[in-house]
Structures are given as structure tokens and as C-alpha cells.
N, C-alpha and C. Protein backbone atom coordinates (compact mmCIF):
# COMPACT_ATOMS: atom_id res chain seq x y z
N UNK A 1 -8.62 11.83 4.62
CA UNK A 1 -8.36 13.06 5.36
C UNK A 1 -7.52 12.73 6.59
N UNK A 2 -6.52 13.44 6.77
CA UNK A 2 -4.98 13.04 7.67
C UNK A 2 -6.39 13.39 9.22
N UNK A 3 -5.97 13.01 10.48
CA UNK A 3 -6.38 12.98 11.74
C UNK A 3 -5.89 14.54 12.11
N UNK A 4 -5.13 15.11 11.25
CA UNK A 4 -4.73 16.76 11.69
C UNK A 4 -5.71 17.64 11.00
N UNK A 5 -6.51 17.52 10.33
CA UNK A 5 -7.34 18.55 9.88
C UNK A 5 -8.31 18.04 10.34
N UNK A 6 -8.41 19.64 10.76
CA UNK A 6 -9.88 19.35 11.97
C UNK A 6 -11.02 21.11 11.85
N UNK A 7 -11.97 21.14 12.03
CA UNK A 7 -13.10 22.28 12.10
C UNK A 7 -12.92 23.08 12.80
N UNK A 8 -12.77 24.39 13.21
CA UNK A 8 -12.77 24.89 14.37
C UNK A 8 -14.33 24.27 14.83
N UNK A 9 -15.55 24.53 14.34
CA UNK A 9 -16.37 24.70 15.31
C UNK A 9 -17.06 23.53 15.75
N UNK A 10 -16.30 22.39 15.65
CA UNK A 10 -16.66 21.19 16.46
C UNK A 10 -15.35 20.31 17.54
N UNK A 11 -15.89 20.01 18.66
CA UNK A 11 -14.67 19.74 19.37
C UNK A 11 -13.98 18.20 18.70
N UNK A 12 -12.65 18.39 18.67
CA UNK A 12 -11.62 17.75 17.91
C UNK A 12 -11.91 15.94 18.68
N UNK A 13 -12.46 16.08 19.63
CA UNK A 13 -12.22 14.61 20.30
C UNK A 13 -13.42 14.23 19.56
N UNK A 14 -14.69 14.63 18.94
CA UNK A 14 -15.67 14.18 18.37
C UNK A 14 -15.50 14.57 16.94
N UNK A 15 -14.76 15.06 15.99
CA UNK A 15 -14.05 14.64 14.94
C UNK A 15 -13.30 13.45 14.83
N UNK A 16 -12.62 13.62 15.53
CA UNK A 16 -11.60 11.82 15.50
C UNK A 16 -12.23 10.70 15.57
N UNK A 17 -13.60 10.56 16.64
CA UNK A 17 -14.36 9.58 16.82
C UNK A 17 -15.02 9.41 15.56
N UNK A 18 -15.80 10.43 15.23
CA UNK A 18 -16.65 10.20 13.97
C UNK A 18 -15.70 9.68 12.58
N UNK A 19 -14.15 10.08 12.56
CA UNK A 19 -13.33 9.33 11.79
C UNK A 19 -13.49 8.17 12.05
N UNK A 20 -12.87 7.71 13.17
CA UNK A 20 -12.54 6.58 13.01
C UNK A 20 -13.94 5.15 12.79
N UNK A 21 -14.90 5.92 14.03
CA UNK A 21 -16.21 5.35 12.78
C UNK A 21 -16.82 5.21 11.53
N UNK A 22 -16.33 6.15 10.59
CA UNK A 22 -16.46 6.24 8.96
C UNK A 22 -15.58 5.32 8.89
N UNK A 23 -14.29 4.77 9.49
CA UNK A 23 -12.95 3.83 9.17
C UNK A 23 -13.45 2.40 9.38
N UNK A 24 -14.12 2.47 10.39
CA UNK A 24 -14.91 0.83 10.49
C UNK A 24 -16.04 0.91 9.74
N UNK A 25 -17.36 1.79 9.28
CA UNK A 25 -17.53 1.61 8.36
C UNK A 25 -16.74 0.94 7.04
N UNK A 26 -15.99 1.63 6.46
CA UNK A 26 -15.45 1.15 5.53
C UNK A 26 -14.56 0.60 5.29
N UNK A 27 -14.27 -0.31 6.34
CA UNK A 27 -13.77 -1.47 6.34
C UNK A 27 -12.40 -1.83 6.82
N UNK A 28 -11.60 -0.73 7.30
CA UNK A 28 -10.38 -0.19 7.31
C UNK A 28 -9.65 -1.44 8.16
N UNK A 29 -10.31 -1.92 9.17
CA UNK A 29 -10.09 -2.75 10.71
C UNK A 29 -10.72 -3.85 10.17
N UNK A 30 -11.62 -4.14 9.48
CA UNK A 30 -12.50 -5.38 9.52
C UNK A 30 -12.39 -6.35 10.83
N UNK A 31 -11.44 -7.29 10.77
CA UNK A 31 -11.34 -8.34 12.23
C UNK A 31 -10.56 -7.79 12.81
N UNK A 32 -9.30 -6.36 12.34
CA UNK A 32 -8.31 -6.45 13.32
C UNK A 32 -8.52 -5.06 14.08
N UNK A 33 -9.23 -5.15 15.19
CA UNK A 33 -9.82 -4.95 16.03
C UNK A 33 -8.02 -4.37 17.17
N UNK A 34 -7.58 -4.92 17.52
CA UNK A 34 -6.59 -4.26 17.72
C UNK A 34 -5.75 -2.86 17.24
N UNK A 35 -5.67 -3.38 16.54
CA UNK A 35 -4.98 -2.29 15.36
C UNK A 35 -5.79 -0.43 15.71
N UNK A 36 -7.22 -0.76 15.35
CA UNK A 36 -8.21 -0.22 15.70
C UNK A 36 -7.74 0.34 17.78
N UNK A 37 -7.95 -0.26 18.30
CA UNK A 37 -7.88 0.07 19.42
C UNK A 37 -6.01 0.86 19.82
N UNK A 38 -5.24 0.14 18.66
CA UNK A 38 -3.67 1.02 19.07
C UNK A 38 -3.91 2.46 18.67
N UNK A 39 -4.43 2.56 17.40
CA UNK A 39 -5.01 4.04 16.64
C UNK A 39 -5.88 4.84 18.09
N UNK A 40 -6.88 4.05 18.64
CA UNK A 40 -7.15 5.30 19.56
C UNK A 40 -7.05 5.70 20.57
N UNK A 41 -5.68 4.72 21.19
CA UNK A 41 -4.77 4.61 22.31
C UNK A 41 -3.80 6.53 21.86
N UNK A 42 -3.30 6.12 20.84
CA UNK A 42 -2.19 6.94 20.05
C UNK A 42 -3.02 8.43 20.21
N UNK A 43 -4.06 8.36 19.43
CA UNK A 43 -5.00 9.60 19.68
C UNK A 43 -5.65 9.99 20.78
N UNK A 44 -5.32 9.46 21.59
CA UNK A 44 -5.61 9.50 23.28
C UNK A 44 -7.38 9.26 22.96
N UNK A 45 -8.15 8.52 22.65
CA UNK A 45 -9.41 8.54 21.99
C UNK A 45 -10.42 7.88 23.36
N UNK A 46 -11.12 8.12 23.96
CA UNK A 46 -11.49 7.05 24.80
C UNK A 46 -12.78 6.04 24.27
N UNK A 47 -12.74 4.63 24.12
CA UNK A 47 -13.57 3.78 23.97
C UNK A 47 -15.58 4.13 23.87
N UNK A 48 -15.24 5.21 25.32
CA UNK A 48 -17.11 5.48 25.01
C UNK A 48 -17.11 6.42 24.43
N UNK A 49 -16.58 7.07 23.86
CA UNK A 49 -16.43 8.39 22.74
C UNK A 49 -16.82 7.47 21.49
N UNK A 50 -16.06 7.05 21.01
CA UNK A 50 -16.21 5.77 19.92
C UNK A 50 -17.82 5.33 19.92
N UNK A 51 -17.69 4.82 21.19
CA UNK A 51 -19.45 4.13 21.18
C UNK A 51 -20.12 5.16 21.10
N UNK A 52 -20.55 6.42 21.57
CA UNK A 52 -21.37 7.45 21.73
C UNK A 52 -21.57 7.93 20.30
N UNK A 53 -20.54 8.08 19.43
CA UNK A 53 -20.32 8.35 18.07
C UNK A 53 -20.91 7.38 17.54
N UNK A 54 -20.95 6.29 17.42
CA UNK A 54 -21.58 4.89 16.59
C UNK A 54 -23.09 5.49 16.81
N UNK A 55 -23.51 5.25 18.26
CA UNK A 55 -24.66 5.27 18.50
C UNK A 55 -25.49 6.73 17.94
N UNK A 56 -24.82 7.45 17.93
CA UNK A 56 -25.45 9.00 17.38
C UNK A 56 -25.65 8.87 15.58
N UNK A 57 -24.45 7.94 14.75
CA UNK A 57 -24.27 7.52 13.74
C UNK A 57 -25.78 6.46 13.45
N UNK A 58 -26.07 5.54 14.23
CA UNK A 58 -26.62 4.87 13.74
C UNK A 58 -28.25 5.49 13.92
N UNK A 59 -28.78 6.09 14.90
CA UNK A 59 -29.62 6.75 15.18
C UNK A 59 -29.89 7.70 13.86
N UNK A 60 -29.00 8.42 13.05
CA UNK A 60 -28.99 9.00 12.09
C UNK A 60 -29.51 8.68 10.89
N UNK A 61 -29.23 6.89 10.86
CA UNK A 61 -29.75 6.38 9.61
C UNK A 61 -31.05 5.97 9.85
């Protein structure tokens, strides 16, 4: 699913996060951890968004 389709009724900065966490889930970055961090530079994404998303993710399971 492209980073442009998005829900109206959830805010778009916590769509992208929860992407890109399903993306390290599955393996997308594995070590390259950079790469990962240019993607949410580009998406203007901030770092504790990411973590806040993991942590709500893992709490889930």
C-alpha cells in the first residue's frame, strides 16, 4: 500500500508510523537501519512517533 492512501478517520502521521512498523516487521530494513531513518526524514516522520507506534503495537500482542 503506496504512503498516499490514507483513512480519513485516523490522523495520517499515525498511519505512516504504523506503516512503517508493519515494514520492520517484515523485514523491509533488516540491518539497514539508515535507509529506514531516510524514509522517515522524507515523510517528515518523527523518531518518537515510530517508537510510540511499536510500543502500542507490541502491547497489542
Amino acid at each position: 500500500m503506496p504512503m498516499t492512501d490514507f483513512k480519513q478517520d485516523r490522523a495520517i502521521y499515525l498511519q505512516m508510523a504504523e506503516r512503517i512498523c508493519d515494514e520492520i516487521l517484515a523485514g523491509k530494513y533488516n540491518e539497514n537501519l539508515p535507509e529506514l531513518f531516510r524514509q522517515m526524514e522524507l515523510l517528515d516522520i518523527p523518531i518518537e512517533t515510530i517508537v510510540k507506534q511499536w510500543k502500542e503495537f507490541k502491547e497489542k500482542k
